[in-house]
PDB file of N, CA and C in Angstrom:
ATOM      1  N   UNK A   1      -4.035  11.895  12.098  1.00  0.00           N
ATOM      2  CA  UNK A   1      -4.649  10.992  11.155  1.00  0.00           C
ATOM      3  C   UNK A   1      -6.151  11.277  11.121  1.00  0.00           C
ATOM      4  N   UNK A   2      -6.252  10.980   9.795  1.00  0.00           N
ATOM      5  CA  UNK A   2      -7.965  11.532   9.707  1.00  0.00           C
ATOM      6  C   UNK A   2      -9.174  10.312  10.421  1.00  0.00           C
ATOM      7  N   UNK A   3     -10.586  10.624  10.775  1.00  0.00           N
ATOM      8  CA  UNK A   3     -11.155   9.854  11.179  1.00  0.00           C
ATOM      9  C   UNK A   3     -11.111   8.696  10.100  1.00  0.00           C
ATOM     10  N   UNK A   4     -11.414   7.651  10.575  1.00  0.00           N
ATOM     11  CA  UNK A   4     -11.792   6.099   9.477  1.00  0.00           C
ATOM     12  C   UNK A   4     -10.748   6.410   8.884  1.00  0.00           C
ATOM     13  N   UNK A   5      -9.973   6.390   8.926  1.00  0.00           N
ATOM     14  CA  UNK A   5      -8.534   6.137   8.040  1.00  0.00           C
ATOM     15  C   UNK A   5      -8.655   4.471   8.110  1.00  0.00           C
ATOM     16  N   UNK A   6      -7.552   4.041   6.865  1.00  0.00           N
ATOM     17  CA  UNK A   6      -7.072   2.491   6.832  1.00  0.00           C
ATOM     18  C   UNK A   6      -5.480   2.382   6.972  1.00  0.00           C
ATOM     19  N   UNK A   7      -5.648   1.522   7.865  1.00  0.00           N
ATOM     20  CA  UNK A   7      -4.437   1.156   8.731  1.00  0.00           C
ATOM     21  C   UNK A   7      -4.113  -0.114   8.149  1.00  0.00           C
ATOM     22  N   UNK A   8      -2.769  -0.197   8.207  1.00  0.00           N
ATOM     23  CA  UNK A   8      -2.522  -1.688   8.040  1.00  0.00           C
ATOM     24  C   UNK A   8      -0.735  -2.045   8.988  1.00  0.00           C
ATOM     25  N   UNK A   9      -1.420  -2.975   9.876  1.00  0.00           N
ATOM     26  CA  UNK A   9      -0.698  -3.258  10.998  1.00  0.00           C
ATOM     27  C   UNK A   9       0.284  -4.783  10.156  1.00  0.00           C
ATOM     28  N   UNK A  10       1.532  -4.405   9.385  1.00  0.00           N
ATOM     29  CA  UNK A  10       2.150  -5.367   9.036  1.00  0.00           C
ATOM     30  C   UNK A  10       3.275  -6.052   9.881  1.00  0.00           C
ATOM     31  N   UNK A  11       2.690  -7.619  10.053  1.00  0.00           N
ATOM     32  CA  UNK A  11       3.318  -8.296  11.050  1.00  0.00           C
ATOM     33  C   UNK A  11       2.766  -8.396  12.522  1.00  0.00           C
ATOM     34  N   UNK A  12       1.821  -8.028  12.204  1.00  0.00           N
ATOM     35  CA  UNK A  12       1.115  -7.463  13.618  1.00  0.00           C
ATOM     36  C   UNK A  12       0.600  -8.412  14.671  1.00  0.00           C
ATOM     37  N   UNK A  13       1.103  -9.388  14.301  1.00  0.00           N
ATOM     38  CA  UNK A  13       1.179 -10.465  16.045  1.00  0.00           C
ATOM     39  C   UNK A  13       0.046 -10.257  16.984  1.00  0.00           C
ATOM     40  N   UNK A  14      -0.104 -10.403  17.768  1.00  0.00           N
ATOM     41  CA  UNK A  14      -0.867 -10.520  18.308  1.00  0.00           C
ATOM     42  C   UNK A  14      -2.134  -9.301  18.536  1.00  0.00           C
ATOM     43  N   UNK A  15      -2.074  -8.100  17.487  1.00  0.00           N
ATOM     44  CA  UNK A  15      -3.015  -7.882  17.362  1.00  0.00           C
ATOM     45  C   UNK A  15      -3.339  -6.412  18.122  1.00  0.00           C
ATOM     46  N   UNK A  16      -2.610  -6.618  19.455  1.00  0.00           N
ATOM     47  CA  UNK A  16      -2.991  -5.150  20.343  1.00  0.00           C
ATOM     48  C   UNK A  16      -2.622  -3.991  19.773  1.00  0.00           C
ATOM     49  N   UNK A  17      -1.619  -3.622  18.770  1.00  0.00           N
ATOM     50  CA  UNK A  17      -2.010  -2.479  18.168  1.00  0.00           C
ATOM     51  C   UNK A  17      -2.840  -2.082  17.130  1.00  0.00           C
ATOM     52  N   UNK A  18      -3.460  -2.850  16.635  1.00  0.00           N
ATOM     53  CA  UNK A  18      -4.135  -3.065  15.438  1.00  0.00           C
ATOM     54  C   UNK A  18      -5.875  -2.674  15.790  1.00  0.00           C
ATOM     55  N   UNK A  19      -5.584  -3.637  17.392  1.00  0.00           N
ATOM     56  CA  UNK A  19      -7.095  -3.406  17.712  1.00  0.00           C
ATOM     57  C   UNK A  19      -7.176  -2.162  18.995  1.00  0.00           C
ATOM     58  N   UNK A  20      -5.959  -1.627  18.731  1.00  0.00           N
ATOM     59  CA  UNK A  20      -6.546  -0.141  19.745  1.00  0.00           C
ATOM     60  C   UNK A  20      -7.078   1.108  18.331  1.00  0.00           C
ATOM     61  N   UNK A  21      -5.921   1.080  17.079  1.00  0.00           N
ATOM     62  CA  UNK A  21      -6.922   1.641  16.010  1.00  0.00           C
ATOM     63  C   UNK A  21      -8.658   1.490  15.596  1.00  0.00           C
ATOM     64  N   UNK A  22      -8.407   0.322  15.692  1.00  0.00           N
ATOM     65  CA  UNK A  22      -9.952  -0.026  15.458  1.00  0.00           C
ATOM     66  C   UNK A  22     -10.921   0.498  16.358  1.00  0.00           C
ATOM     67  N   UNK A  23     -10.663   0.196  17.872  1.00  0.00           N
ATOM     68  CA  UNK A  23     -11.088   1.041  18.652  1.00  0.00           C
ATOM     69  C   UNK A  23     -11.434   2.332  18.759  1.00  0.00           C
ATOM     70  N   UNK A  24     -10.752   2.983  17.843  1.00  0.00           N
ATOM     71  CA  UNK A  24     -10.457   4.310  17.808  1.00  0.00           C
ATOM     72  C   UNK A  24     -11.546   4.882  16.426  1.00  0.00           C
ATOM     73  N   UNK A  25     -12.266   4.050  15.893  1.00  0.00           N
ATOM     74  CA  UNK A  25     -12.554   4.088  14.479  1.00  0.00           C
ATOM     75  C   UNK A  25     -12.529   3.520  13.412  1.00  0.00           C
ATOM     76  N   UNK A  26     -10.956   3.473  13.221  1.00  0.00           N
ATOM     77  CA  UNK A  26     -10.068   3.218  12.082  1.00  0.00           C
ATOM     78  C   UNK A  26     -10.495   1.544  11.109  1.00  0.00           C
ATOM     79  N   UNK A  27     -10.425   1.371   9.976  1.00  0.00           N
ATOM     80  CA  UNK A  27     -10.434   0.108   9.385  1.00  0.00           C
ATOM     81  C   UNK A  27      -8.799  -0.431   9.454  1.00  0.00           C
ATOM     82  N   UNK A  28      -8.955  -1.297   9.946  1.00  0.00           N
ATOM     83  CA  UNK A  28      -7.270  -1.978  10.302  1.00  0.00           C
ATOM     84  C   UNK A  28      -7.519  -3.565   9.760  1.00  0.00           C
ATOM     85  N   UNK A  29      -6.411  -3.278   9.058  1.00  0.00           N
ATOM     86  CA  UNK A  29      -6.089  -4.744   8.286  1.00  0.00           C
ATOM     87  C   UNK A  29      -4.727  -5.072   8.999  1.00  0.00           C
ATOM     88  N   UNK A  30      -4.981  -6.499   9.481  1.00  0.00           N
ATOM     89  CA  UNK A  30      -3.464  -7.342  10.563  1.00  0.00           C
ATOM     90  C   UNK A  30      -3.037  -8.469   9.062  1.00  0.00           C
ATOM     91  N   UNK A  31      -1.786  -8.071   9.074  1.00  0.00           N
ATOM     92  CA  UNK A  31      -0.972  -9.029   7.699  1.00  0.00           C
ATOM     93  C   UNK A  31       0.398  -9.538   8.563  1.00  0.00           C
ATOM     94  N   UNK A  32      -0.317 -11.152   8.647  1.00  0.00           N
ATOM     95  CA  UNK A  32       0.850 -12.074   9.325  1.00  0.00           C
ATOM     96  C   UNK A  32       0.565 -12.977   8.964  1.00  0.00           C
ATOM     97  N   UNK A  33       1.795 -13.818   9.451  1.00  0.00           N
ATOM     98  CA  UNK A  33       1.652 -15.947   8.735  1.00  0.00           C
ATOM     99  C   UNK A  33       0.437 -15.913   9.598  1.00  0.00           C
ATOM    100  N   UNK A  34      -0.402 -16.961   8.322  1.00  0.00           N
ATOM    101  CA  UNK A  34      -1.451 -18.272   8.693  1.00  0.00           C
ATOM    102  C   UNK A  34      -1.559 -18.212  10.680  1.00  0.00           C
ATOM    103  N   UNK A  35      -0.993 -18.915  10.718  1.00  0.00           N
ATOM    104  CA  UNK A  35      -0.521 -19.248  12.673  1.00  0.00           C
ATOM    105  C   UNK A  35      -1.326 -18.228  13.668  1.00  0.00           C
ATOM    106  N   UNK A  36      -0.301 -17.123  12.902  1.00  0.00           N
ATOM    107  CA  UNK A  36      -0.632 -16.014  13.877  1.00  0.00           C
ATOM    108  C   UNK A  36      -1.739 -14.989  13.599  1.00  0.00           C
ATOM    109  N   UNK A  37      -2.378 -14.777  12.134  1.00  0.00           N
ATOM    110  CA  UNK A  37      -3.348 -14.748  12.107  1.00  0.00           C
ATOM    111  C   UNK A  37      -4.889 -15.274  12.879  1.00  0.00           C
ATOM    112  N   UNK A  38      -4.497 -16.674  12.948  1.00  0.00           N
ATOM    113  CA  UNK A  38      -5.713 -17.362  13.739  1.00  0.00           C
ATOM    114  C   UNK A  38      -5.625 -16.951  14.844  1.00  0.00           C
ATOM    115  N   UNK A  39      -4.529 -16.893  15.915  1.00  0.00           N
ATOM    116  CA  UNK A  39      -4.527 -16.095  16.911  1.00  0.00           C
ATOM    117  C   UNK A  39      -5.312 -15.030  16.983  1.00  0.00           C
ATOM    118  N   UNK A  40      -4.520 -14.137  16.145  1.00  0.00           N
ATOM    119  CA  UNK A  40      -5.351 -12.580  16.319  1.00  0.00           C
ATOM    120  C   UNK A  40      -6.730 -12.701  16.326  1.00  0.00           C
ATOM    121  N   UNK A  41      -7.612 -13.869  15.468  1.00  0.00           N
ATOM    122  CA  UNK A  41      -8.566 -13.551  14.912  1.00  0.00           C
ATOM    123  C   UNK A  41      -9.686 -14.205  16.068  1.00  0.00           C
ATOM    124  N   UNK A  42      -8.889 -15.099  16.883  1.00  0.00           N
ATOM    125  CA  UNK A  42      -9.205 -15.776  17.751  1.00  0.00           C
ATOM    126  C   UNK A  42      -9.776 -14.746  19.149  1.00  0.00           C
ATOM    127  N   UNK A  43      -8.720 -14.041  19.267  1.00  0.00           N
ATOM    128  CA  UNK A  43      -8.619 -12.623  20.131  1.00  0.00           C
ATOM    129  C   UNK A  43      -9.388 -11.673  19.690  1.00  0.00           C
ATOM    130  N   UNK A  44      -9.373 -11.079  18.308  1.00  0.00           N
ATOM    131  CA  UNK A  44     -10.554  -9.649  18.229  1.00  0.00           C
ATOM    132  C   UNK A  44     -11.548  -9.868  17.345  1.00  0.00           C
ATOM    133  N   UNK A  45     -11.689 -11.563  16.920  1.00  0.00           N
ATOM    134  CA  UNK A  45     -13.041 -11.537  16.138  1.00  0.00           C
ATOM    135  C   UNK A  45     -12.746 -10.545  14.749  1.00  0.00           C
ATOM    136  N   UNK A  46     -13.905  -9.807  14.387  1.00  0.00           N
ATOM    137  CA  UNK A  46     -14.573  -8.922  13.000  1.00  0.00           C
ATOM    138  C   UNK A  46     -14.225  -7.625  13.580  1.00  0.00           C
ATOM    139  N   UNK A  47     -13.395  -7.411  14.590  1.00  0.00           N
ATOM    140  CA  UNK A  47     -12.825  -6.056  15.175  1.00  0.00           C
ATOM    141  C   UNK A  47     -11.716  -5.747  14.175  1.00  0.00           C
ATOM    142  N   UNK A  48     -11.249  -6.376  13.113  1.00  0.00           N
ATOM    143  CA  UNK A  48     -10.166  -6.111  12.571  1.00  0.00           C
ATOM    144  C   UNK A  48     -10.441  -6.954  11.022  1.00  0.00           C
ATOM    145  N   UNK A  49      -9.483  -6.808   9.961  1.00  0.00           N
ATOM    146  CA  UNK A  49      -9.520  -7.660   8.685  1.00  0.00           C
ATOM    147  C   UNK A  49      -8.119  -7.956   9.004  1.00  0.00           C
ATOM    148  N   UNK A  50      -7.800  -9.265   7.929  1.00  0.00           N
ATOM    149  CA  UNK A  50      -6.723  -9.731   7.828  1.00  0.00           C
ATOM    150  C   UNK A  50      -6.517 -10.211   7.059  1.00  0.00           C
ATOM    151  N   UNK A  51      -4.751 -10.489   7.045  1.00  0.00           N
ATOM    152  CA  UNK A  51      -4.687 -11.375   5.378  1.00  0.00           C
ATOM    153  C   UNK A  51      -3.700 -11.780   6.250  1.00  0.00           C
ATOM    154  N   UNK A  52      -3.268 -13.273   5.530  1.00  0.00           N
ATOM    155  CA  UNK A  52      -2.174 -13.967   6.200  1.00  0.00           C
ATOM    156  C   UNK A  52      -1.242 -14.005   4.719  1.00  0.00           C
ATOM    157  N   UNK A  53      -0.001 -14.492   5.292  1.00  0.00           N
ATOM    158  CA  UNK A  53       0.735 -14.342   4.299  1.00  0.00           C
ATOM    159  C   UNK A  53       2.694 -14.143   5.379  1.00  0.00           C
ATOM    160  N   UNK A  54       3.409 -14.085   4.395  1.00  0.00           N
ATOM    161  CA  UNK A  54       4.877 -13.741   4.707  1.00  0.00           C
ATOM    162  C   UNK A  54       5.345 -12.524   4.476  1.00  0.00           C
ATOM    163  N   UNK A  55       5.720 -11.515   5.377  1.00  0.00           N
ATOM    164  CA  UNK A  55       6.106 -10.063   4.779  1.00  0.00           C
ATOM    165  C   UNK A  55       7.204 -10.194   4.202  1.00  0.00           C
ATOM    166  N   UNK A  56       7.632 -11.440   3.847  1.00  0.00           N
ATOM    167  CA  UNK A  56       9.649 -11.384   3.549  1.00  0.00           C
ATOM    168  C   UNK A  56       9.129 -11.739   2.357  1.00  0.00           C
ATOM    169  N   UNK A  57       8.220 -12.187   1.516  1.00  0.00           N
ATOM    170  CA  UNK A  57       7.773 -12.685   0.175  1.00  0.00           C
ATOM    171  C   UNK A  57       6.722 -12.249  -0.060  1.00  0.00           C
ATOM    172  N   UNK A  58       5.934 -11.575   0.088  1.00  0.00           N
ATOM    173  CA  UNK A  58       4.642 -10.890   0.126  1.00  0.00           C
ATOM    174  C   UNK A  58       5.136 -10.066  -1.176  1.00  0.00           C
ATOM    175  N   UNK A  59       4.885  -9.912  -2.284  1.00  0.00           N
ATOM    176  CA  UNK A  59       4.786  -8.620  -3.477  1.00  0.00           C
ATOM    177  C   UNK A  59       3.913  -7.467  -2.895  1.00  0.00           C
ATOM    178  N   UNK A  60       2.844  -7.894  -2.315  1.00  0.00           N
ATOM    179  CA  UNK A  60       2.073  -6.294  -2.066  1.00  0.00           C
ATOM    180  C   UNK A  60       1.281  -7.070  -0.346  1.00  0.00           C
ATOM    181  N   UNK A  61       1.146  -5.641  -0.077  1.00  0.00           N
ATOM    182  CA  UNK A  61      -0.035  -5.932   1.448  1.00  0.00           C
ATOM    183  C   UNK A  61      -1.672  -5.977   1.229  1.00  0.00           C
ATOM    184  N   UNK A  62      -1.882  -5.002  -0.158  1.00  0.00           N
ATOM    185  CA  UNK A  62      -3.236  -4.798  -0.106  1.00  0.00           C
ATOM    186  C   UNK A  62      -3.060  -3.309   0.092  1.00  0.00           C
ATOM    187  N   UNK A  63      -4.261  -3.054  -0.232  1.00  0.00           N
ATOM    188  CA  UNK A  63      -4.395  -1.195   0.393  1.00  0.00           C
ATOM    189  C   UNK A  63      -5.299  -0.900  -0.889  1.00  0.00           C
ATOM    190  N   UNK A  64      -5.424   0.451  -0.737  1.00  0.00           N
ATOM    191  CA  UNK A  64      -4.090   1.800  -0.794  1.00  0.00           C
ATOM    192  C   UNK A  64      -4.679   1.998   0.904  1.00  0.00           C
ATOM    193  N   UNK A  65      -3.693   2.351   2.065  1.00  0.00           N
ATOM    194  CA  UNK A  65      -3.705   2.548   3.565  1.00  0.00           C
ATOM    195  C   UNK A  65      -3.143   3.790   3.533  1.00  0.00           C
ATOM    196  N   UNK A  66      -3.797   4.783   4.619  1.00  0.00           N
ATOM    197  CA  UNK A  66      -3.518   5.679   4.975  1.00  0.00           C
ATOM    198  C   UNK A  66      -2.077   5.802   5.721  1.00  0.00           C
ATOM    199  N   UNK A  67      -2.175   4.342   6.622  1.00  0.00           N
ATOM    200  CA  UNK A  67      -0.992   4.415   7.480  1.00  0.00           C
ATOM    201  C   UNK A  67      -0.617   2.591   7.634  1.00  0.00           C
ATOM    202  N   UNK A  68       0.323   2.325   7.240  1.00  0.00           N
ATOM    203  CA  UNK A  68       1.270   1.156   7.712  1.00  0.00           C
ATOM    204  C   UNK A  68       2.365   1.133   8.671  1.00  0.00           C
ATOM    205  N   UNK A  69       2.242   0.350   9.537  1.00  0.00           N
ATOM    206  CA  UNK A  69       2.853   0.064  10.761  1.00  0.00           C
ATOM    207  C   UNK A  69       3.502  -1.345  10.978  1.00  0.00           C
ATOM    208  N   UNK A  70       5.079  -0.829  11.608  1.00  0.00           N
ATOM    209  CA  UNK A  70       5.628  -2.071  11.567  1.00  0.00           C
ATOM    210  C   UNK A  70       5.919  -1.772  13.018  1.00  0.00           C
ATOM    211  N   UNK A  71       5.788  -2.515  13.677  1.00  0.00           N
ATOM    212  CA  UNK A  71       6.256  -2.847  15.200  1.00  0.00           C
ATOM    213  C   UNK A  71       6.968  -4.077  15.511  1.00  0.00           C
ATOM    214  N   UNK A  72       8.080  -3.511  16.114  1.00  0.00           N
ATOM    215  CA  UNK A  72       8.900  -4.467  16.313  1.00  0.00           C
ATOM    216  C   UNK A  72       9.302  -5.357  15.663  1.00  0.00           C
ATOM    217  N   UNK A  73       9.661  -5.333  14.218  1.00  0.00           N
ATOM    218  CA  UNK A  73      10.291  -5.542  12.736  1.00  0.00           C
ATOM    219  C   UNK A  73      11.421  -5.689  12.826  1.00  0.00           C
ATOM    220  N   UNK A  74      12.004  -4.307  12.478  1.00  0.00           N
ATOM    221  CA  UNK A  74      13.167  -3.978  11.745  1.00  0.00           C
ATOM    222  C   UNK A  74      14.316  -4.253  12.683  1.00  0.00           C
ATOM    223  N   UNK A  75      14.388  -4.980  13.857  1.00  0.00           N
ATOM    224  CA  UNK A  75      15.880  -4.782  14.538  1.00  0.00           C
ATOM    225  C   UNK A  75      16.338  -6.423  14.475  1.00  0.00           C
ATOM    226  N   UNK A  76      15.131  -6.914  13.975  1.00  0.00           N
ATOM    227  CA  UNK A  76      15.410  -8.367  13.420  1.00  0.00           C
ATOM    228  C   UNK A  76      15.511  -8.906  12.264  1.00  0.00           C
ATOM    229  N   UNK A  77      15.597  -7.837  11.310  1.00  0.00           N
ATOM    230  CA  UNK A  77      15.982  -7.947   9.968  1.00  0.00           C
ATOM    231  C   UNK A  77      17.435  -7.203   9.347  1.00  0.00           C
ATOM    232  N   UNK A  78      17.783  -7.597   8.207  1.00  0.00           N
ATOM    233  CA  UNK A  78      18.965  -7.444   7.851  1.00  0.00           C
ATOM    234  C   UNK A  78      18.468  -5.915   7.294  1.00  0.00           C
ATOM    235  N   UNK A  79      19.308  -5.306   6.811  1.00  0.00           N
ATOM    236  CA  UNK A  79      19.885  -3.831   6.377  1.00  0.00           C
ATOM    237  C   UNK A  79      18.876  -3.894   4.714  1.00  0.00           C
ATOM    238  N   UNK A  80      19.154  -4.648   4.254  1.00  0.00           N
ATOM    239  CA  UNK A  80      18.621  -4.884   2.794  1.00  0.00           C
ATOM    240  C   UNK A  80      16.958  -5.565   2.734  1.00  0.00           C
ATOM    241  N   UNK A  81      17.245  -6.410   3.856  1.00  0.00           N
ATOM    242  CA  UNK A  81      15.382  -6.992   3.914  1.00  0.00           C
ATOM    243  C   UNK A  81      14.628  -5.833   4.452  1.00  0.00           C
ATOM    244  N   UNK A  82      14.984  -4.813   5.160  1.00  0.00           N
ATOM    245  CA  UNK A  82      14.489  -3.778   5.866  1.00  0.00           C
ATOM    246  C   UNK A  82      14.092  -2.925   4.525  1.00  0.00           C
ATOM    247  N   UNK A  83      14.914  -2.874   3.694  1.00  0.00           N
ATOM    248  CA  UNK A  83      15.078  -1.713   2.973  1.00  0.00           C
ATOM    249  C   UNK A  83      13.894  -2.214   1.588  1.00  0.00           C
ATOM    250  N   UNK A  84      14.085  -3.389   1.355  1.00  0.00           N
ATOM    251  CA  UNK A  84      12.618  -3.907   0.678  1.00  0.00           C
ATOM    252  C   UNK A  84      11.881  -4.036   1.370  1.00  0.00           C
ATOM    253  N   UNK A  85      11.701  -4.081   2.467  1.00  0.00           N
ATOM    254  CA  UNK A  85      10.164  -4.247   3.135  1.00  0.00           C
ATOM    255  C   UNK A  85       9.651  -2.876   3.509  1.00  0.00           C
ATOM    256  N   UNK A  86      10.232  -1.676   3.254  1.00  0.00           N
ATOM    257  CA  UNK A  86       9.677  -0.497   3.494  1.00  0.00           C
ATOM    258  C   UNK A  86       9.503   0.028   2.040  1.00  0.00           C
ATOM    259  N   UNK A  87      10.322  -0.691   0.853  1.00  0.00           N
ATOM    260  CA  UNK A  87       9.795   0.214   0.006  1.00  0.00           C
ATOM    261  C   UNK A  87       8.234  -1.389  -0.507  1.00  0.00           C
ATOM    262  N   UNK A  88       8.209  -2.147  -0.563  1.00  0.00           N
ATOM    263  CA  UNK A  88       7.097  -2.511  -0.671  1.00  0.00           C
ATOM    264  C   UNK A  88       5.886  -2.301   0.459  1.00  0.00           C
ATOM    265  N   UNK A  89       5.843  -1.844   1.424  1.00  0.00           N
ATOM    266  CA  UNK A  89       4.974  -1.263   2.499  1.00  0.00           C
ATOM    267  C   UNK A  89       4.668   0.057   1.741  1.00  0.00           C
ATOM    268  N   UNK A  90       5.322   0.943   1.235  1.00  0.00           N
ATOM    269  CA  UNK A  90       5.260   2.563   0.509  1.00  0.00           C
ATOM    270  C   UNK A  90       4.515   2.031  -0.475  1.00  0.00           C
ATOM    271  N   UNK A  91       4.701   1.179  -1.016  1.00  0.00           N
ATOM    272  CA  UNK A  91       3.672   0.981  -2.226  1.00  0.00           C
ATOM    273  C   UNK A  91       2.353   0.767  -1.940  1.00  0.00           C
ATOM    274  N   UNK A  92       1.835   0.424  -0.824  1.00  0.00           N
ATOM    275  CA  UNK A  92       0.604   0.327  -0.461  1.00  0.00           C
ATOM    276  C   UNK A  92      -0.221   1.413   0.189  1.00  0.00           C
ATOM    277  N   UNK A  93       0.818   2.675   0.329  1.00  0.00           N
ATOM    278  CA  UNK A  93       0.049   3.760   1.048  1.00  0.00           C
ATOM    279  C   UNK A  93      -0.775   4.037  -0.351  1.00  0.00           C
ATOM    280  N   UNK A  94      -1.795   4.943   0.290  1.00  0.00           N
ATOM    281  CA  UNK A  94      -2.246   6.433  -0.758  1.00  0.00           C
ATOM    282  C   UNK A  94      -1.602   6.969  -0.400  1.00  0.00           C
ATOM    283  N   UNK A  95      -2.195   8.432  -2.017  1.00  0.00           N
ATOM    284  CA  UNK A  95      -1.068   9.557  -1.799  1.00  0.00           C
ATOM    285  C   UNK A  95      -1.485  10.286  -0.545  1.00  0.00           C
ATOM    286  N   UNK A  96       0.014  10.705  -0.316  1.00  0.00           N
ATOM    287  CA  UNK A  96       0.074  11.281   1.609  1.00  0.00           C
ATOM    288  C   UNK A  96      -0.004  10.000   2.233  1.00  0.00           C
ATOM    289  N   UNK A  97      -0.157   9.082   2.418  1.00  0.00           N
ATOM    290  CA  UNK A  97      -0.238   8.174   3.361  1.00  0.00           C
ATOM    291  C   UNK A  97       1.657   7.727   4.141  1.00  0.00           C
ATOM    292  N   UNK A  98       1.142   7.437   5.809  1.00  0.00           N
ATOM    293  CA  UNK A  98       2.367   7.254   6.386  1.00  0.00           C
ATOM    294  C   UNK A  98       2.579   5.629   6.680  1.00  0.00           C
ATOM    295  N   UNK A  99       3.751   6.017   6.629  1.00  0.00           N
ATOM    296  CA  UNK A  99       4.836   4.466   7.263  1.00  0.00           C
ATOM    297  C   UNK A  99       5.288   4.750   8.581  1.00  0.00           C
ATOM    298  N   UNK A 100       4.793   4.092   9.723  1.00  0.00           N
ATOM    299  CA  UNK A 100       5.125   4.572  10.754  1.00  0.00           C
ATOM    300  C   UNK A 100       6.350   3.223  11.563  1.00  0.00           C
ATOM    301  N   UNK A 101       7.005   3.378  11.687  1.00  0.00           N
ATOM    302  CA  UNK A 101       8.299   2.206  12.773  1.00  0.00           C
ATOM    303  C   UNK A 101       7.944   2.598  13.845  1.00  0.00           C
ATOM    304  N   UNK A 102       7.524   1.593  14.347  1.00  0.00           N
ATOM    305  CA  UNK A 102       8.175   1.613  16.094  1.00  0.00           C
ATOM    306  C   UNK A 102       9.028   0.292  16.500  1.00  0.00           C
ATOM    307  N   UNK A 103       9.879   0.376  17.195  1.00  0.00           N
ATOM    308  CA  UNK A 103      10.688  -1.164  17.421  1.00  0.00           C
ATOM    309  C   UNK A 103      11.724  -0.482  18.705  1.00  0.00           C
ATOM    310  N   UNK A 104      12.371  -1.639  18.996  1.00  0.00           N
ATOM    311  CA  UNK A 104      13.769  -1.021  20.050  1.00  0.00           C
ATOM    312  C   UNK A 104      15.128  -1.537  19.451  1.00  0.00           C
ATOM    313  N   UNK A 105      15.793  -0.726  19.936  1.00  0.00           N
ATOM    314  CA  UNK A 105      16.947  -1.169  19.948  1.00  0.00           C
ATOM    315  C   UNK A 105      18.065  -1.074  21.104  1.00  0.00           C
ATOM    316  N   UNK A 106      19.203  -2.200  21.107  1.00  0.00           N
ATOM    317  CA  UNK A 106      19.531  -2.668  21.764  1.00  0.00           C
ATOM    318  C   UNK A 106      21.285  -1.961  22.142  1.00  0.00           C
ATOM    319  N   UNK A 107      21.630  -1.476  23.019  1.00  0.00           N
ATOM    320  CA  UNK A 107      22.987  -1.193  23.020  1.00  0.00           C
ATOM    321  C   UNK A 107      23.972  -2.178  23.081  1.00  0.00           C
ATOM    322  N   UNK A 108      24.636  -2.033  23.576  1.00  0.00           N
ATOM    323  CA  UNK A 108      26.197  -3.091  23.608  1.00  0.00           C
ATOM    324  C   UNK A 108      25.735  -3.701  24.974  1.00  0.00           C
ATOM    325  N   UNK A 109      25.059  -3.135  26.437  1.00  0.00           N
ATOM    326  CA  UNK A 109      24.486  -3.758  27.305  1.00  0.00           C
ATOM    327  C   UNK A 109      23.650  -4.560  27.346  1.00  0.00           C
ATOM    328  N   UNK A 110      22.817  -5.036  25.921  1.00  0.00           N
ATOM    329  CA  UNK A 110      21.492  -5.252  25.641  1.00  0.00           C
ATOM    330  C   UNK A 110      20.263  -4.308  26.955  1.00  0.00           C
TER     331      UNK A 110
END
């Protein structure tokens, strides 16, 4: 990823990945409910931007972002909410810009 890239950490809870980009350079925008926004904002201050809001009803995130990130998302969403919430996340890259997942998943052992 290029230097100062824009990041956008969707759903991004409490913030620690959002604010190791920033750390790093990067302009990082954290997009979560109201609630957890104040949290974050509570925690990294003007180290980060934000928008509050619902990713399950959200029309757009904002951008155009180099890179959007969902952490720990998708193994708590259905097959079809997954599948709109990545193509409305794609709409907010620029061109070339990535969608990056990270999350876990769970076997039959949990």
């Amino acid at each position: 990823m290029k230097p100062q890239s824009a990041v956008l950490d969707l759903g991004g809870g409490h913030g620690r990945y959002a604010r190791a980009f920033a750390d790093a350079g990067h302009t990082v925008t954290l997009f979560d409910q109201p609630a957890v926004v104040g949290l974050a904002r509570k925690r990294h201050g003007e180290a980060l931007r934000y928008i509050e809001g619902d990713f399950h009803e959200a029309d757009s995130f904002g951008g155009p972002y180099d890179l959007v990130m969902l952490c720990n998302i998708v193994h708590g969403e259905s097959a079809a909410a997954n599948a709109s919430l990545v193509a409305r996340a794609a709409r907010s890259l620029r061109s070339g810009g990535r969608l990056a997942i990270r999350d876990m998943f769970l076997d039959e052992h949990r």
